[in-house]
C-alpha atoms as a PDB file:
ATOM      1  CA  UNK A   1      23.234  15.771  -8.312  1.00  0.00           C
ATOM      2  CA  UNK A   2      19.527  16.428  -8.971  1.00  0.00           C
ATOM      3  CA  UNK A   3      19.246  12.218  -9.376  1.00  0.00           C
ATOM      4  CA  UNK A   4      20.884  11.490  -6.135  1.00  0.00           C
ATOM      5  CA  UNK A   5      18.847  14.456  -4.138  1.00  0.00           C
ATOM      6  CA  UNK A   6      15.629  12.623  -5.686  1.00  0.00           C
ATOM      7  CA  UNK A   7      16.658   9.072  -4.296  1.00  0.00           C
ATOM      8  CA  UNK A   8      17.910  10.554  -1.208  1.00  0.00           C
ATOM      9  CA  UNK A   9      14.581  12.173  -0.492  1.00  0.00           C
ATOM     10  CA  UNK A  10      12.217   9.020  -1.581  1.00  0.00           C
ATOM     11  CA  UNK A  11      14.577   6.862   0.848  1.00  0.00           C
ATOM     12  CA  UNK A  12      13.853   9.174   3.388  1.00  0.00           C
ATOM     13  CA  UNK A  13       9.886   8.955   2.627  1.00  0.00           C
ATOM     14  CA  UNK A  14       9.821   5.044   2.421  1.00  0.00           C
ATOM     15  CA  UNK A  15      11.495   4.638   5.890  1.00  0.00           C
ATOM     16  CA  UNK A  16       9.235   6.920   7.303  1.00  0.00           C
ATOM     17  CA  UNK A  17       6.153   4.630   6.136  1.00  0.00           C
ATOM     18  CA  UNK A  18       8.425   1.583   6.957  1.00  0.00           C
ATOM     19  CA  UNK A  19       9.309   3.012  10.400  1.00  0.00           C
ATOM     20  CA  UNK A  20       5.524   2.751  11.580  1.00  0.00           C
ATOM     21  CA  UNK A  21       5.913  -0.738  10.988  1.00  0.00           C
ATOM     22  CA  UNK A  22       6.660  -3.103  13.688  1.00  0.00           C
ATOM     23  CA  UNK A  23       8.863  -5.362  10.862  1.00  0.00           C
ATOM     24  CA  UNK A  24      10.633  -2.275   9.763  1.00  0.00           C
ATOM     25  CA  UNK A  25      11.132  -0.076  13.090  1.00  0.00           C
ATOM     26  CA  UNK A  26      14.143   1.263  13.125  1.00  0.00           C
ATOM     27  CA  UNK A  27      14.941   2.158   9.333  1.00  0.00           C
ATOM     28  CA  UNK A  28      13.883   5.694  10.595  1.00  0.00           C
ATOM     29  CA  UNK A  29      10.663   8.022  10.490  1.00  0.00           C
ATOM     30  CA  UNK A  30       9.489   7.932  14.463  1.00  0.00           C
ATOM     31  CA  UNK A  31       7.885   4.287  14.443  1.00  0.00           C
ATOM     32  CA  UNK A  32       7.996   2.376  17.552  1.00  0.00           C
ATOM     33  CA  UNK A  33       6.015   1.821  20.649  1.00  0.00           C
ATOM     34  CA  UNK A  34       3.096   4.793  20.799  1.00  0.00           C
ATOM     35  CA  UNK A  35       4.900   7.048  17.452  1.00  0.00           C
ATOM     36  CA  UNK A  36       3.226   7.224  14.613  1.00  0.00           C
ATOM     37  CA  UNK A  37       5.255   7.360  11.673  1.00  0.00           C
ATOM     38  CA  UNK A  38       6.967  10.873  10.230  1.00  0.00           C
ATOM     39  CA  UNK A  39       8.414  12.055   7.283  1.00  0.00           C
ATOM     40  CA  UNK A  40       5.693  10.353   5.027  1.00  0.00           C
ATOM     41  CA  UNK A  41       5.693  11.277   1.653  1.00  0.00           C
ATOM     42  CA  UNK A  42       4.697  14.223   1.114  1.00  0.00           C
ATOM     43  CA  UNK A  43       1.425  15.538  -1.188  1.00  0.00           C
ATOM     44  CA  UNK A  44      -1.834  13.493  -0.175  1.00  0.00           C
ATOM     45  CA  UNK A  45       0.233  10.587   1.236  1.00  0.00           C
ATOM     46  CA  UNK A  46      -1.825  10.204   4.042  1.00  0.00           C
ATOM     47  CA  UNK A  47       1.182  10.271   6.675  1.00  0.00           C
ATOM     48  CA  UNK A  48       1.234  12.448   9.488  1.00  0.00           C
ATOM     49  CA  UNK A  49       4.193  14.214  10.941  1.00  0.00           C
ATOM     50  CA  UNK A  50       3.327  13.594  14.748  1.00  0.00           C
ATOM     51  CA  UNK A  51       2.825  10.671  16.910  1.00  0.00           C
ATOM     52  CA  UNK A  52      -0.064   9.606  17.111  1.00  0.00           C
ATOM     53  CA  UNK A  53      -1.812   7.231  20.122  1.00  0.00           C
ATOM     54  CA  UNK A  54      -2.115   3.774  19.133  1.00  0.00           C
ATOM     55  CA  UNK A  55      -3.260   1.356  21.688  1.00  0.00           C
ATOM     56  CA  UNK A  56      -6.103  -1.107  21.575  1.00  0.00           C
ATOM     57  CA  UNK A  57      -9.221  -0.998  19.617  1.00  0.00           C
ATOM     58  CA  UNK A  58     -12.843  -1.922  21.703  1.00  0.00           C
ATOM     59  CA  UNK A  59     -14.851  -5.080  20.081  1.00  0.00           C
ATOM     60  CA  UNK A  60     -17.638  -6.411  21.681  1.00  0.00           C
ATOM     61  CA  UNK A  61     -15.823  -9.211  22.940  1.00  0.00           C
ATOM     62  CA  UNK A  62     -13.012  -6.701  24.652  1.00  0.00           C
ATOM     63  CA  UNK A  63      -9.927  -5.444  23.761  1.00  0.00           C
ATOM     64  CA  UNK A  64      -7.978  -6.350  20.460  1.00  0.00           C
ATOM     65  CA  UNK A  65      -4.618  -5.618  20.742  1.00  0.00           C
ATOM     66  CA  UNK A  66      -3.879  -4.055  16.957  1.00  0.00           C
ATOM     67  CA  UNK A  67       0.164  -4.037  17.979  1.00  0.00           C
ATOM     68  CA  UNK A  68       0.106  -7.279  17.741  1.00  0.00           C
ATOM     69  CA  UNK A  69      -1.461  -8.015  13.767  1.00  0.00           C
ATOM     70  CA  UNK A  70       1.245  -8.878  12.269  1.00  0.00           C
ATOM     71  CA  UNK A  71       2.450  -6.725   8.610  1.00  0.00           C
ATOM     72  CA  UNK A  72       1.261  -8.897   5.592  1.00  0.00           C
ATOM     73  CA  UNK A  73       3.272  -8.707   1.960  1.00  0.00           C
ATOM     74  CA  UNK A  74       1.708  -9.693  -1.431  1.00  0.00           C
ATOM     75  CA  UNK A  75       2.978  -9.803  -4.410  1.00  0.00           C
ATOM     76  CA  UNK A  76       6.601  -9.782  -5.920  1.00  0.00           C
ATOM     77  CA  UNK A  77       9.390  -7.707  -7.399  1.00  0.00           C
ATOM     78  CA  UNK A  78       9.541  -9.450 -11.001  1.00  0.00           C
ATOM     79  CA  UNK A  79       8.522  -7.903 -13.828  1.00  0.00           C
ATOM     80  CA  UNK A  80       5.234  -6.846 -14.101  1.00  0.00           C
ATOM     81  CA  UNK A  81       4.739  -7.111 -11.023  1.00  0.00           C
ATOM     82  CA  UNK A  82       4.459  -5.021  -7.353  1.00  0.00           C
ATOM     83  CA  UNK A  83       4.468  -5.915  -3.838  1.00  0.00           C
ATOM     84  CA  UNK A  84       2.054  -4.421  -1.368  1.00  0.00           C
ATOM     85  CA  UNK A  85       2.646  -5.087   2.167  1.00  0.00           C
ATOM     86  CA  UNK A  86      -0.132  -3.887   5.060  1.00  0.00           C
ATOM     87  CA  UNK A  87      -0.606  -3.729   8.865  1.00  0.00           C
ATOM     88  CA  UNK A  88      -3.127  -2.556  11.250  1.00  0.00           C
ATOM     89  CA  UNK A  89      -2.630   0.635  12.681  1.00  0.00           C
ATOM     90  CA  UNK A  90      -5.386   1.993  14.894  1.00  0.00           C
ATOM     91  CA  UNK A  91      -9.039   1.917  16.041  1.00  0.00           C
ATOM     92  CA  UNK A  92     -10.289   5.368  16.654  1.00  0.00           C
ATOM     93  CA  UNK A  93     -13.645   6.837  16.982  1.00  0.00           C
ATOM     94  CA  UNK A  94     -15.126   3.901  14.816  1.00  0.00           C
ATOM     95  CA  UNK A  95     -12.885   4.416  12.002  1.00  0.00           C
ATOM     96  CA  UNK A  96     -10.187   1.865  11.554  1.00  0.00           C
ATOM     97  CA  UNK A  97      -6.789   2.679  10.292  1.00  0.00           C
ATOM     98  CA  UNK A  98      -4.343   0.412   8.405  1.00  0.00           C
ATOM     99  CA  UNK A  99      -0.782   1.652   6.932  1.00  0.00           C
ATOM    100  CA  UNK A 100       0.341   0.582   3.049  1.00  0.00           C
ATOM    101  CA  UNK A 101       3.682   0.554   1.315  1.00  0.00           C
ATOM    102  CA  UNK A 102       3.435  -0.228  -2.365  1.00  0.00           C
ATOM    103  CA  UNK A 103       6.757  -0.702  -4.294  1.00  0.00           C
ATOM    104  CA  UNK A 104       7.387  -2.092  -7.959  1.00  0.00           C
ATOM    105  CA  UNK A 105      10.224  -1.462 -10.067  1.00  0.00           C
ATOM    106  CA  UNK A 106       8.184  -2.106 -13.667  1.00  0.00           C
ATOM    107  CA  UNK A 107       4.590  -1.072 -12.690  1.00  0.00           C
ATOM    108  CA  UNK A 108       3.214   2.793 -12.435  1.00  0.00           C
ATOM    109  CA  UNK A 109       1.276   2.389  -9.907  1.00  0.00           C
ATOM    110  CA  UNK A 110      -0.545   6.059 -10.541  1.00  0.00           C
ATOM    111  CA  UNK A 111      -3.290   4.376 -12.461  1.00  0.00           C
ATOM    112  CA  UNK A 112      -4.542   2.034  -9.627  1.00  0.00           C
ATOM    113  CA  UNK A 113      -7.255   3.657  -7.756  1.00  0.00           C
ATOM    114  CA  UNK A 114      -7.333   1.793  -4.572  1.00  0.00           C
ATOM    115  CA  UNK A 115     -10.385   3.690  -3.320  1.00  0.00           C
ATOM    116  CA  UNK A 116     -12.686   1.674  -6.142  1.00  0.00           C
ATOM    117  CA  UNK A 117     -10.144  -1.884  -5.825  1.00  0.00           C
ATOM    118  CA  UNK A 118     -10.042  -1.678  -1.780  1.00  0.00           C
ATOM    119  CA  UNK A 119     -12.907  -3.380   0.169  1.00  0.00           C
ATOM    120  CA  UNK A 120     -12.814  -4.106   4.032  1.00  0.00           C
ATOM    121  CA  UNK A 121     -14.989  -7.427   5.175  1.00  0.00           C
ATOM    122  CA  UNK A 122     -16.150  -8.274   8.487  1.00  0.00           C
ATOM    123  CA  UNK A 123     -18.564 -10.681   9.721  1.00  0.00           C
ATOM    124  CA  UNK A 124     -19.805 -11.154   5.976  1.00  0.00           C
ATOM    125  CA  UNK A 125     -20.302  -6.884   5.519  1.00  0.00           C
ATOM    126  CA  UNK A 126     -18.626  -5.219   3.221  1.00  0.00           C
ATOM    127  CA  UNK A 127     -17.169  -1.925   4.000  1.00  0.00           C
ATOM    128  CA  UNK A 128     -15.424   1.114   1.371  1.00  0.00           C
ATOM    129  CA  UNK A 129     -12.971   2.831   1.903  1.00  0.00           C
ATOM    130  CA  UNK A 130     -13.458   6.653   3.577  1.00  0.00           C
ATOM    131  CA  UNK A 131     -10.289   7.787   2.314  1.00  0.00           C
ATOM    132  CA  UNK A 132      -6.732   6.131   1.272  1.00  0.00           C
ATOM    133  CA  UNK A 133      -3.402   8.016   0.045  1.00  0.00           C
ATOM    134  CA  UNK A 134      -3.136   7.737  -3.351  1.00  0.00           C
ATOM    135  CA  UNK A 135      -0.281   5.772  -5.261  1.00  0.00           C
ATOM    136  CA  UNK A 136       2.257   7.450  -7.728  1.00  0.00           C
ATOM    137  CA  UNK A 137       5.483   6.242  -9.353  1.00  0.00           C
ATOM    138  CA  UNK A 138       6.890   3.390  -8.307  1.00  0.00           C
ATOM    139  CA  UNK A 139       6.987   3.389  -4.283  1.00  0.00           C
ATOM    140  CA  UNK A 140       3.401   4.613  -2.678  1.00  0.00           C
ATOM    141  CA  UNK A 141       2.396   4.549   1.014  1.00  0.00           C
ATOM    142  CA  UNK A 142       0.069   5.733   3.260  1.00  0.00           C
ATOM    143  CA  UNK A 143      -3.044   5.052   5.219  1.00  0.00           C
ATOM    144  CA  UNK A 144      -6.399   3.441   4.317  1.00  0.00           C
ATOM    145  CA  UNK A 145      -9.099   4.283   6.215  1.00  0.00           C
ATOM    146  CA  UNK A 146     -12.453   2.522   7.363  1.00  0.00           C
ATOM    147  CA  UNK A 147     -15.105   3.521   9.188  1.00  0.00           C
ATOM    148  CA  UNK A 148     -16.926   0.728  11.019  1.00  0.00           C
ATOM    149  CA  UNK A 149     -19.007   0.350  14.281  1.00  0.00           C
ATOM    150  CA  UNK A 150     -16.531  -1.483  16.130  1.00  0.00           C
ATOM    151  CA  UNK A 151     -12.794  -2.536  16.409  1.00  0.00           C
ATOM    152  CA  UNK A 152     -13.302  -6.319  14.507  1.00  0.00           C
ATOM    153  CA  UNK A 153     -11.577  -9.314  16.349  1.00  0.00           C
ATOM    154  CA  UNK A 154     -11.108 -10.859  12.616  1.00  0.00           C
ATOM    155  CA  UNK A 155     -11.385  -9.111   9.513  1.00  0.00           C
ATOM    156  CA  UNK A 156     -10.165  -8.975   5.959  1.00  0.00           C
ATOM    157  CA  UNK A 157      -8.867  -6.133   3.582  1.00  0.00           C
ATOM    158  CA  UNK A 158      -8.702  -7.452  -0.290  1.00  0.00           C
ATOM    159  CA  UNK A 159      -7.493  -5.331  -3.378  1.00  0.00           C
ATOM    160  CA  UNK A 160      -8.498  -6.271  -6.655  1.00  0.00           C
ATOM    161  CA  UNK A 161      -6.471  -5.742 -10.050  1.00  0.00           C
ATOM    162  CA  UNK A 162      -3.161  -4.473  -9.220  1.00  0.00           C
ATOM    163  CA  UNK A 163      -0.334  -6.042 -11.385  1.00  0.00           C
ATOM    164  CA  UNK A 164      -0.102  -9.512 -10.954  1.00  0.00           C
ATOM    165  CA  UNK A 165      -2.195 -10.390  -8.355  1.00  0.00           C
ATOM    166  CA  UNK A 166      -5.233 -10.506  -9.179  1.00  0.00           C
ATOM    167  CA  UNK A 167      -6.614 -11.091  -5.618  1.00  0.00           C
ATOM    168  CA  UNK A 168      -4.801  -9.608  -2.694  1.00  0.00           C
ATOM    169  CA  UNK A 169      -6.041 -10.856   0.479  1.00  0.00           C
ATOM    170  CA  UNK A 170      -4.927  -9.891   3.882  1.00  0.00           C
ATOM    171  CA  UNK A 171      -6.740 -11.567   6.634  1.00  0.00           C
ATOM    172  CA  UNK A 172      -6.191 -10.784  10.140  1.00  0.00           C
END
């Protein structure tokens, strides 16, 4: 009984990341148009429980419409390996927000530290992380956060050394 409670619960927490996400809306957890996702995972995850506003981000050049970035997936499922897939979330108060999901069925994923593998790049800077949820077990999600001057109209996010990519870039 204790087994399926466990499974029931970390369904529960992966649709809630999943539900923020435009690909995944509906698999539960408050996404959709203006929610932020809920449920989350509990501990540090970096999920909130309330919707959040969402909305456009301000670049120099106008508005970018961060709704519209589509989710990007790296990775695999084979073994050895893990899949991390990524979206833009928000712009806020120069600090720009992007939601994770991390799942593997071989790999603990507790011993990557995506605050020292994460780096943000835009217009040839280089930004670090300011905070991100930390992974654990198998299936990890949450937000990573950046703080930069503006809302970028083209940017990169690239993780380094998590099983077996050795590269992970997502460009938007």
């Amino acid at each position: 009984m204790r087994t399926v409670y466990f499974y029931l619960i970390a369904f529960v927490g992966i649709a809630g990341i999943l539900g923020g996400i435009p690909a995944f809306a509906g698999m539960g957890g408050g996404g959709g148009p203006g929610g932020g996702a809920s449920g989350g995972m509990g501990g540090d995850s970096g999920m909130e429980t309330s919707p959040m506003p969402r909305g456009t981000g301000q670049g120099m050049r106008g508005p970018v419409d961060i709704d519209s970035m589509p989710s990007i997936s790296t990775g695999g499922m084979n073994s050895g390996n893990a899949t991390i897939e990524m979206k833009p979330y928000r712009f806020s108060d120069g600090r720009l927000e992007l939601k994770y999901y991390a799942n593997t069925h071989t790999v603990s994923l507790g011993k990557y530290d995506l605050m020292e593998l994460t780096t943000l790049e835009v217009d040839g800077n280089i930004y670090r992380p300011l905070s991100i949820a930390r992974m654990r077990g198998h299936h990890a999600g949450g937000r990573i956060v950046f703080e930069v001057p503006e809302m970028p109209r083209q940017f990169r996010v690239i993780i380094r050394g998590v099983p077996s990519v050795e590269e992970r870039i997502y460009e938007w």
